[in-house]
Protein backbone atom coordinates (compact mmCIF):
# COMPACT_ATOMS: atom_id res chain seq x y z
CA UNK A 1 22.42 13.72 24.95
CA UNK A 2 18.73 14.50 26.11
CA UNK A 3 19.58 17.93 24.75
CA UNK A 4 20.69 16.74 20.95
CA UNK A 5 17.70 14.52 21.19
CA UNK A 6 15.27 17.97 22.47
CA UNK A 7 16.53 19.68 19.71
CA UNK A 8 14.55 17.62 17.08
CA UNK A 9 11.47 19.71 18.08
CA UNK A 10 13.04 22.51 17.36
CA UNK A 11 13.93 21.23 14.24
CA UNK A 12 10.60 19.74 13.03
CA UNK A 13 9.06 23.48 13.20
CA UNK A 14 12.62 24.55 11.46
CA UNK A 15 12.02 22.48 8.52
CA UNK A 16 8.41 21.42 8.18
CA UNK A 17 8.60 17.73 8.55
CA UNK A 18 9.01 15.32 11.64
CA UNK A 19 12.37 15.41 12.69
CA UNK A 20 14.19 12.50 14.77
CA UNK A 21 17.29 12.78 16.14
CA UNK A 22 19.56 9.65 17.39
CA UNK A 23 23.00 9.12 18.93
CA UNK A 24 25.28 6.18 17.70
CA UNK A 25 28.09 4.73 19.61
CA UNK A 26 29.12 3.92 16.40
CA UNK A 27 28.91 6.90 14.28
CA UNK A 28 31.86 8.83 13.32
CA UNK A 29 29.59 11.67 11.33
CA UNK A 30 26.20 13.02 11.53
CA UNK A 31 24.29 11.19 8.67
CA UNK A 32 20.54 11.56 7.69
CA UNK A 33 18.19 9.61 5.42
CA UNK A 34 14.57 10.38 4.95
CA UNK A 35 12.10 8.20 6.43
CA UNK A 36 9.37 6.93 4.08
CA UNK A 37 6.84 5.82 6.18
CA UNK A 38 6.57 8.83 8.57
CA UNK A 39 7.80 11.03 5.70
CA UNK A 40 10.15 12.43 7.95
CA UNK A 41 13.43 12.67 8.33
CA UNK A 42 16.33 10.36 10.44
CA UNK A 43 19.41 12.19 11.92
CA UNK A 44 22.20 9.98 13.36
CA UNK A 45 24.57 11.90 15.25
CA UNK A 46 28.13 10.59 17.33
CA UNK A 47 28.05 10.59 20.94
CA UNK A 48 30.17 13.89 21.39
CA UNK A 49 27.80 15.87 19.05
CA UNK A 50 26.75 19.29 20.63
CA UNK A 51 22.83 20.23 19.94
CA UNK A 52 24.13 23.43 18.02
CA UNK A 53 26.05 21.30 16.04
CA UNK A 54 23.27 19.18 15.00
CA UNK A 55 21.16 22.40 14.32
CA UNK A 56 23.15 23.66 12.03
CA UNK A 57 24.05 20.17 10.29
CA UNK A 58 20.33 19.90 9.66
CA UNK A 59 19.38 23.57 8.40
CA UNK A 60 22.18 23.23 6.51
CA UNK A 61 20.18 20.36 4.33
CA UNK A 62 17.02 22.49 5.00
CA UNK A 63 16.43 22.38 0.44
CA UNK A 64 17.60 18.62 0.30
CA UNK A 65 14.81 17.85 2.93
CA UNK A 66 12.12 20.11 1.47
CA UNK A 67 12.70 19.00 -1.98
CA UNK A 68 12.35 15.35 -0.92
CA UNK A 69 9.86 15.29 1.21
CA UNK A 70 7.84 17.04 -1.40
CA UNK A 71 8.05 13.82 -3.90
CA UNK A 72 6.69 11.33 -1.14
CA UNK A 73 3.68 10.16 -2.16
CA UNK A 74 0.28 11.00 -0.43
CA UNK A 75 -0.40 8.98 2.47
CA UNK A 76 -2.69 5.92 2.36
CA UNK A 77 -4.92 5.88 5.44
CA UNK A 78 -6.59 2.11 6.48
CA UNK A 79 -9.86 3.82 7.26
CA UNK A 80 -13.48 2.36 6.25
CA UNK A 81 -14.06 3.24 2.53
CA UNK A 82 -10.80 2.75 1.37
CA UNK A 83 -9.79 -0.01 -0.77
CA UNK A 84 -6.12 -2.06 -1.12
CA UNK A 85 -4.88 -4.92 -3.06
CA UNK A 86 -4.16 -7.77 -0.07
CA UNK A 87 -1.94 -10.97 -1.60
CA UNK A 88 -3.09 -9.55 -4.85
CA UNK A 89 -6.84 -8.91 -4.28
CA UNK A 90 -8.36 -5.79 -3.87
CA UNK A 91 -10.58 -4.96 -0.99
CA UNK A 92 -11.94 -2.48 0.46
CA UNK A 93 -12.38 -1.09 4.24
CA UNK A 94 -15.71 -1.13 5.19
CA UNK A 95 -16.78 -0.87 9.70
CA UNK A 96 -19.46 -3.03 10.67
CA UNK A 97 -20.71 -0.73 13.93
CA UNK A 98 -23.08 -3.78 15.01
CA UNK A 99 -20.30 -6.25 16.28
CA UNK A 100 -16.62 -5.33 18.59
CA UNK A 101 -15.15 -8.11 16.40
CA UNK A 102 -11.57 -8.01 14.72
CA UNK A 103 -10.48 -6.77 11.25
CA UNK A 104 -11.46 -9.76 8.92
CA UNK A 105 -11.50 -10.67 5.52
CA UNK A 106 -14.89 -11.07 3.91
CA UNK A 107 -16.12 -11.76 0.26
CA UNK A 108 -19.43 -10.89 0.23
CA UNK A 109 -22.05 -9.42 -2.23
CA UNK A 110 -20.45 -6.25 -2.58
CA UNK A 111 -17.06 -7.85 -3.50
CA UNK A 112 -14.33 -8.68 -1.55
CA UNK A 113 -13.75 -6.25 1.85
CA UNK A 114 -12.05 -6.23 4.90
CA UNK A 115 -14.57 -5.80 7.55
CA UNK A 116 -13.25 -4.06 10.88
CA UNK A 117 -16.01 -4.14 14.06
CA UNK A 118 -16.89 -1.08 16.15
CA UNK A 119 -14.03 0.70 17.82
CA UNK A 120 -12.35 3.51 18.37
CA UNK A 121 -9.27 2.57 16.09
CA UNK A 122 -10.10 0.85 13.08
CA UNK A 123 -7.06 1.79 11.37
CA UNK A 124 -4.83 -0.29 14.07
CA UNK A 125 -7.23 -3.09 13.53
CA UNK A 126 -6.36 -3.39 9.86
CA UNK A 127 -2.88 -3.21 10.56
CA UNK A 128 -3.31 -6.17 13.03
CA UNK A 129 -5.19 -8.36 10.47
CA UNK A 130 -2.38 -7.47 7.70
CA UNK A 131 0.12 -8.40 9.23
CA UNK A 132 -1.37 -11.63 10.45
CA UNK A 133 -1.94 -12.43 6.68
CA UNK A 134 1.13 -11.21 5.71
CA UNK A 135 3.04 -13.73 8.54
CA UNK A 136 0.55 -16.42 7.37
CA UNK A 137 1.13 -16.28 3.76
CA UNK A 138 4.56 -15.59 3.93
CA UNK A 139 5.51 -18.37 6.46
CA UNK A 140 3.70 -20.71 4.03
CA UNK A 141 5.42 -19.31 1.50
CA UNK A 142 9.29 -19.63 3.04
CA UNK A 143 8.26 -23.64 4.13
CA UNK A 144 7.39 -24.41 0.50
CA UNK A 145 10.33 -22.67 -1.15
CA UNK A 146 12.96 -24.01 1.17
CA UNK A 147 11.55 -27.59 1.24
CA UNK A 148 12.29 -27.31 -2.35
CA UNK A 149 16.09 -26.61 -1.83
CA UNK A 150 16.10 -29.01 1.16
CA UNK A 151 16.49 -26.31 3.94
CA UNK A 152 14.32 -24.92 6.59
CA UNK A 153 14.20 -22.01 7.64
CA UNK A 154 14.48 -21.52 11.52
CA UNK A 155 11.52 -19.40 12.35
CA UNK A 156 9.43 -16.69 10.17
CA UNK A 157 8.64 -12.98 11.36
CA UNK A 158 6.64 -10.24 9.72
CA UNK A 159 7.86 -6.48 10.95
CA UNK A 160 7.37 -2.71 10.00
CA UNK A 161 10.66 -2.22 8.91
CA UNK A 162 11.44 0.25 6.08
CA UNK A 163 14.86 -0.19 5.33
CA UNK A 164 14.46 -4.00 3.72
CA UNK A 165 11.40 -5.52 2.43
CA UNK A 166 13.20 -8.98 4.02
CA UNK A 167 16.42 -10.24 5.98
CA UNK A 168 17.97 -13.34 6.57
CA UNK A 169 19.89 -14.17 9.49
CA UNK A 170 23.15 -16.44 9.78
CA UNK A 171 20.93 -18.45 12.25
CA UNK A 172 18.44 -19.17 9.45
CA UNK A 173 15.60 -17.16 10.53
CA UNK A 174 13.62 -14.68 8.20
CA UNK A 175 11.62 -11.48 8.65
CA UNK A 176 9.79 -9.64 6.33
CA UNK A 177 8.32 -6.23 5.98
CA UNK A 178 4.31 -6.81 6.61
CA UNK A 179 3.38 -4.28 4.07
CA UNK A 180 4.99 -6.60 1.03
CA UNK A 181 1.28 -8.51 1.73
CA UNK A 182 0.14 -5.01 -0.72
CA UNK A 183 2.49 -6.02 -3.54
CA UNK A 184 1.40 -8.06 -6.41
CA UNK A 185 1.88 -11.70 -5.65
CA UNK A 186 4.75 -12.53 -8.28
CA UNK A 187 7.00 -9.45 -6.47
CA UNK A 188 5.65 -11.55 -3.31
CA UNK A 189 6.98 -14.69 -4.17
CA UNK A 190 10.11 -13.25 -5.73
CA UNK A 191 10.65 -11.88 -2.04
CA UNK A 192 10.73 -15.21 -0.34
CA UNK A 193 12.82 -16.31 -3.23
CA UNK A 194 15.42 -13.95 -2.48
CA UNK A 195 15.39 -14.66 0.94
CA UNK A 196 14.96 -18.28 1.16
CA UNK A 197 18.13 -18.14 -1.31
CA UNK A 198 20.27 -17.30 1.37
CA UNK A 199 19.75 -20.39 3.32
CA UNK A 200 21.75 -22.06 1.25
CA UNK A 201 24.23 -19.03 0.12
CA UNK A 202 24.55 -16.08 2.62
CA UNK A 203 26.33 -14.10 -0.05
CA UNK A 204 24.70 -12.57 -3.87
CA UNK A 205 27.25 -14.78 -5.47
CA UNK A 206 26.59 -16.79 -9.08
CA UNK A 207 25.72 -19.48 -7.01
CA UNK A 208 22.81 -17.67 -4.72
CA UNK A 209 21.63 -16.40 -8.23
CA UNK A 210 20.82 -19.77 -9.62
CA UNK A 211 19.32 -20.89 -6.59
CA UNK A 212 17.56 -17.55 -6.85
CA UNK A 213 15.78 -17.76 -10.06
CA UNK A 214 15.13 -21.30 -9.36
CA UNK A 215 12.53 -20.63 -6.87
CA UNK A 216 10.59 -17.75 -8.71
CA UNK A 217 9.21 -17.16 -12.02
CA UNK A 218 9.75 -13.11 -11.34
CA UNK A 219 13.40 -12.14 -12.38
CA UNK A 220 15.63 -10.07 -10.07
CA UNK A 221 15.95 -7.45 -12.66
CA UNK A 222 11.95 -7.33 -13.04
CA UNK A 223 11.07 -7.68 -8.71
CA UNK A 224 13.60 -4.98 -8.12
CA UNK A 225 12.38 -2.86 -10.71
CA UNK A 226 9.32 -3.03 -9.36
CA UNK A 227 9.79 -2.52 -5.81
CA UNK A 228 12.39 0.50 -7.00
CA UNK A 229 9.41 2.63 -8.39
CA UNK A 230 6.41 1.26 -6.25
CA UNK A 231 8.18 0.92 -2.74
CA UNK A 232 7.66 4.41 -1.38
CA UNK A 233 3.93 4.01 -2.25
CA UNK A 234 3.68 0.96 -0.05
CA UNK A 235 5.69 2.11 2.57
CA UNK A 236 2.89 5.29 3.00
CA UNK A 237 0.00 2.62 3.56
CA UNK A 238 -0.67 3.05 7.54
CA UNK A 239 -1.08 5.38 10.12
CA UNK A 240 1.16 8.07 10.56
């Protein structure tokens, strides 16, 4: 297995993009997606795969790679002098070299910023205050919505996934994807919506649907719409 996983090294110079290889227990075929935020690609490959095997399996999707990763869209880096929308406000990056302090929000005379203190990694700073908003907001959020249904949920997580933008678990608990906190509020609230939802039906049946649209002014059709054509964009925010 350490050879199969080697091999992805080999690979990454082979096709021109970061490739990562993984074994599954579980898989019965080598599969591969492409991985938005590191705009690389995933391999998963069974247990009994041979590194020549996987080789070939990926050259063989050498054009499918190529052609994809040449429609992700341009990274966004969190560096001083760039500017994002946060819960629906834009701001932008600016490093205040006089203080060590954390990444902060600040609305000041040159408009709303997020103000990051002297140190070597800024970028990881921002991440550390967006996610703390996003968690904030969205564990507000989730308490609100499911009071309103008369559930609670059991606990409320923000992650860096990029598969789902949220999950809920049979036990009741809820994580989120911390870069939704980028997305325009309405797609935000639609999100904990969704999700709340399926505290009271862990299905997509006529039922969760009601409860759905009961909790959020967005529509399904309009928040998935949305997130369909501006996903990848939000997915690139972040360090590599």
């Amino acid at each position: 297995m350490d050879t199969v996983t080697a091999c992805a090294v080999r690979l990454t110079e082979d096709v021109g993009v970061p490739v990562e290889v993984s074994v599954s227990s579980r898989s019965s075929r080598m599969t591969m997606r492409m991985d938005v935020a590191t705009g690389g690609v995933r391999v998963s490959v069974p247990r009994q795969s041979s590194a020549s095997g996987v080789m070939a399996f990926v050259r063989s999707h050498e054009g499918w790679i190529r052609a994809h990763a040449a429609r992700m869209p341009e990274r966004v880096r969190l560096l001083p002098g760039t500017a994002i929308p946060v819960l629906g406000v834009e701001r932008r990056i600016r490093q205040d070299m006089c203080t060590r302090s954390a990444a902060r929000l600040h609305d000041g005379a040159d408009g709303p910023e997020i103000v990051v203190g002297r140190t070597e990694f800024p970028e990881n700073r921002v991440v550390d205050l967006l996610k703390e908003e996003a968690r904030r907001h969205l564990a507000a959020l989730t308490r609100q919505k499911a009071a309103a249904i008369g559930r609670q949920a059991a606990g409320v997580t923000v992650k860096d996934t990029t598969s789902r933008w949220g999950i809920c678990a049979p036990d009741g608990s809820i994580a989120y994807s911390w870069r939704i906190v980028l997305a325009p509020l309405d797609v935000t609230d639609y999100l904990v919506a969704h999700e709340v939802a399926h505290l009271e039906q862990m299905n997509h049946g006529p039922r969760f649907w009601r409860v759905c649209r009961s909790l959020s002014a967005m529509s399904p059709e309009r928040a998935d719409a949305w997130l369909s054509f501006h996903g990848k964009r939000l997915l690139r925010h972040g360090p590599p």
